[in-house]
Protein backbone atom coordinates (compact mmCIF):
# COMPACT_ATOMS: atom_id res chain seq x y z
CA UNK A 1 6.64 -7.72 -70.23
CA UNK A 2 4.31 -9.93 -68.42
CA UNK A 3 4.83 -11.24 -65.08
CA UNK A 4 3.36 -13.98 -63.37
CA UNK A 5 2.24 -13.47 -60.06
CA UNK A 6 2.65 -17.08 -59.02
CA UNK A 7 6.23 -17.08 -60.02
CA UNK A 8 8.85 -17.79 -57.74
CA UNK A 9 10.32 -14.64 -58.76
CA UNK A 10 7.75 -12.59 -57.64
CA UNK A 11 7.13 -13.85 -55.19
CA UNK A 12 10.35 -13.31 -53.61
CA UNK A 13 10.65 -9.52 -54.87
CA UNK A 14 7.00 -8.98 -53.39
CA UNK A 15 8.13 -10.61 -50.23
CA UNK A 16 11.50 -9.26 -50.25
CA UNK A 17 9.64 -5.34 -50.46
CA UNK A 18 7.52 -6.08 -47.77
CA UNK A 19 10.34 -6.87 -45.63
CA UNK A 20 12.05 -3.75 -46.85
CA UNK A 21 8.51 -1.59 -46.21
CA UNK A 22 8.76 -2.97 -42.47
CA UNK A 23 12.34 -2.24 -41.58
CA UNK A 24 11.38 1.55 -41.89
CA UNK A 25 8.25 1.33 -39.30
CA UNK A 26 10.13 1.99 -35.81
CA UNK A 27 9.45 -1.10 -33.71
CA UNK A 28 5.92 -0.99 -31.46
CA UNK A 29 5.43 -1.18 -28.34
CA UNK A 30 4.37 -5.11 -27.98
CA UNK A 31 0.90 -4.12 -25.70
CA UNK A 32 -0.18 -1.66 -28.71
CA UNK A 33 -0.26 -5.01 -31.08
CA UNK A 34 -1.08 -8.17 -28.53
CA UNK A 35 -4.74 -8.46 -27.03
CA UNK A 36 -4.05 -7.63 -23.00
CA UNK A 37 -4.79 -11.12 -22.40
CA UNK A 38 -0.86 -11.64 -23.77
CA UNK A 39 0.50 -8.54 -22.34
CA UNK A 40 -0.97 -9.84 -18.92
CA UNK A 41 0.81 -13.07 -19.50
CA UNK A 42 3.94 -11.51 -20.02
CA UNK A 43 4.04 -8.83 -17.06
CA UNK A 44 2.78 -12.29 -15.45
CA UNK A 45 6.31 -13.57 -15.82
CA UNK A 46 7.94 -10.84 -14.37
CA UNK A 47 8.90 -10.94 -10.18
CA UNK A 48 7.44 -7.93 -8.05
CA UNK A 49 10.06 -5.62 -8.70
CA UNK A 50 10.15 -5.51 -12.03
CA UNK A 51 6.54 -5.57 -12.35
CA UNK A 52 6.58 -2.20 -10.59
CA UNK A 53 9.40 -0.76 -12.37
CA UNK A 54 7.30 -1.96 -15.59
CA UNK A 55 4.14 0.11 -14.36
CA UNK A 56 6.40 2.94 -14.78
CA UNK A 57 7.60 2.44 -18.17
CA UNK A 58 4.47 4.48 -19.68
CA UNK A 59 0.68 4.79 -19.61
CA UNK A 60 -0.33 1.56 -21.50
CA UNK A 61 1.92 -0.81 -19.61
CA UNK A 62 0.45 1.33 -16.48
CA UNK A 63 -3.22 0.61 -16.82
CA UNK A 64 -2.67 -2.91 -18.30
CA UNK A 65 -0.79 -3.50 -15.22
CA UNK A 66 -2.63 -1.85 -12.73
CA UNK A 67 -6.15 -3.29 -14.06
CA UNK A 68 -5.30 -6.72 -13.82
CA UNK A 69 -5.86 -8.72 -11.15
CA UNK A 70 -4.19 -12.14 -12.77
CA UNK A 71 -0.93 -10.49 -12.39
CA UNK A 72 -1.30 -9.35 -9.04
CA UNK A 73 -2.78 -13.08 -8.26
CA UNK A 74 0.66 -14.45 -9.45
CA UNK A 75 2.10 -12.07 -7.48
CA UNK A 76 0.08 -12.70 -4.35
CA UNK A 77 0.79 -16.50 -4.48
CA UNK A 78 4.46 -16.57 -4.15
CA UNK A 79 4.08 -13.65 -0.96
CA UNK A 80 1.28 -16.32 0.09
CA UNK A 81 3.77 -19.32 0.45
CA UNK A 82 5.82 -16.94 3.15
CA UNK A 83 2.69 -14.87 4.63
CA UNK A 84 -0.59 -17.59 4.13
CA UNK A 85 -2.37 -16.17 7.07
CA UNK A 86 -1.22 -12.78 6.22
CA UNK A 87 -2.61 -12.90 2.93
CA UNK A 88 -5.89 -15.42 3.34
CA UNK A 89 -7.05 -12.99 6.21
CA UNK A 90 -6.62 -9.30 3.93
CA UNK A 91 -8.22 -11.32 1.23
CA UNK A 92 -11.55 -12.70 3.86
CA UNK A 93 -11.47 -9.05 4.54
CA UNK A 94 -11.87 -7.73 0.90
CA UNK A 95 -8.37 -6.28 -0.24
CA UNK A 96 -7.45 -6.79 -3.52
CA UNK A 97 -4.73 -8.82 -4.94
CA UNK A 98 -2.75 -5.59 -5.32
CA UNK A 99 -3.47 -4.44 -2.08
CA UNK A 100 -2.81 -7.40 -0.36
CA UNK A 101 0.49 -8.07 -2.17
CA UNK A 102 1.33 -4.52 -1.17
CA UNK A 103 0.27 -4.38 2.21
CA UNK A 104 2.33 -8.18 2.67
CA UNK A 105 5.58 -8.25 0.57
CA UNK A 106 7.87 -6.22 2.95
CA UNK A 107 6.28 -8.46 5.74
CA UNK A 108 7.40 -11.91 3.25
CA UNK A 109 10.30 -11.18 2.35
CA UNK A 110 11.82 -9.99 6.22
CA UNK A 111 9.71 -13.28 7.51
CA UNK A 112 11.73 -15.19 4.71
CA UNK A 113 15.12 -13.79 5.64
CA UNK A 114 14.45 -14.30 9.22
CA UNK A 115 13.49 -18.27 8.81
CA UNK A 116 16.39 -18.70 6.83
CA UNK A 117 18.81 -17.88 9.91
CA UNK A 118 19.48 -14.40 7.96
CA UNK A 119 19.64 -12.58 11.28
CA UNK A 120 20.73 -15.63 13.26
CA UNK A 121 24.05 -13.89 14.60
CA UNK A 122 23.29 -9.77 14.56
CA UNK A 123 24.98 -8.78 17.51
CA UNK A 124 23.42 -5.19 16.99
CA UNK A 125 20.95 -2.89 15.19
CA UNK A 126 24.03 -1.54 13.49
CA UNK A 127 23.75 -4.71 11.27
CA UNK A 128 20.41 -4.54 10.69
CA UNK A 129 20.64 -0.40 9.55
CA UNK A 130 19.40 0.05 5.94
CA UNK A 131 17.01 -3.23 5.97
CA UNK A 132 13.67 -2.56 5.71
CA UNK A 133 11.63 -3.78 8.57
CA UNK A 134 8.37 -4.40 9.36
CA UNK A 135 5.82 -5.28 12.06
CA UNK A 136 5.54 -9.08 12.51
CA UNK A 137 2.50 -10.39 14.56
CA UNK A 138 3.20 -13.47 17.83
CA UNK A 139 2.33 -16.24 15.51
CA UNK A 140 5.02 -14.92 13.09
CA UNK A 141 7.33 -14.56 16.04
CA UNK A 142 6.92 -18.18 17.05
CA UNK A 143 7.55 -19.36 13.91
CA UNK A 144 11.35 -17.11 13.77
CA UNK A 145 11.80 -18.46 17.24
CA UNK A 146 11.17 -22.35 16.57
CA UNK A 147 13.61 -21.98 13.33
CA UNK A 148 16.01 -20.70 15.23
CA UNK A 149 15.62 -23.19 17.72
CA UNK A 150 15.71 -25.66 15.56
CA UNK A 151 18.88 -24.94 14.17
């Protein structure tokens, strides 16, 4: 019996086994299979945290991570909005991205709490056991202090 190959019969048993043929490959790890250009984009989308807890999945995700500086540019720019002199004067000095958003996101995120009245009404370190805290520079200082005048 002859078949013909442009028939929509077989086409649909030729795509039908090459659907079957796939389901028994085990998935892939999506950076194996997308340029790093796409992997970067998507470890772009994820916040600090998980970005770090990604770097620790395994090796691939580890160097893609670690070797680009997009991500930690992303990164960088949302710690920037908090920290800008923090950040524009490690970067005049030559830090990395990573380094930068290393040395600064402990810094942005206590200088964030504090401007939002987070610490407003601590009545003693007790309250403030278990938070991680940070030097904080005058300028900084004046800026808590204003905010909480101002409120």
């Amino acid at each position: 019996m002859h078949h013909d190959p442009t028939s929509p019969v077989f086409l649909c048993s030729k795509r039908r086994a090459s659907l079957m043929s796939t389901c028994d490959v085990p998935p892939q790890n999506f950076a194996e299979t997308l340029p790093t250009e796409m992997s970067e984009r998507i470890f772009g989308e994820l916040d600090t945290e998980s970005l770090c807890s990604a770097a620790l999945t395994c090796r691939l995700w580890h160097d893609i991570i670690e070797e680009s500086e997009q991500v930690w540019r992303d990164q960088c720019s949302l710690v920037r909005a908090i920290c800008q002199r923090e950040v524009d004067s490690d970067r005049r000095d030559g830090l990395s991205w990573k380094v930068t958003l290393v040395k600064n996101y402990t810094r942005s995120c206590l200088k964030r709490d504090w401007l939002r009245g987070r610490f407003s009404h601590v009545r003693s370190a007790e309250e403030l056991r278990g938070r991680k805290m940070t030097p904080l520079d005058a300028e900084t200082w004046g800026e808590i202090l204003q905010a909480e005048l101002d409120r």
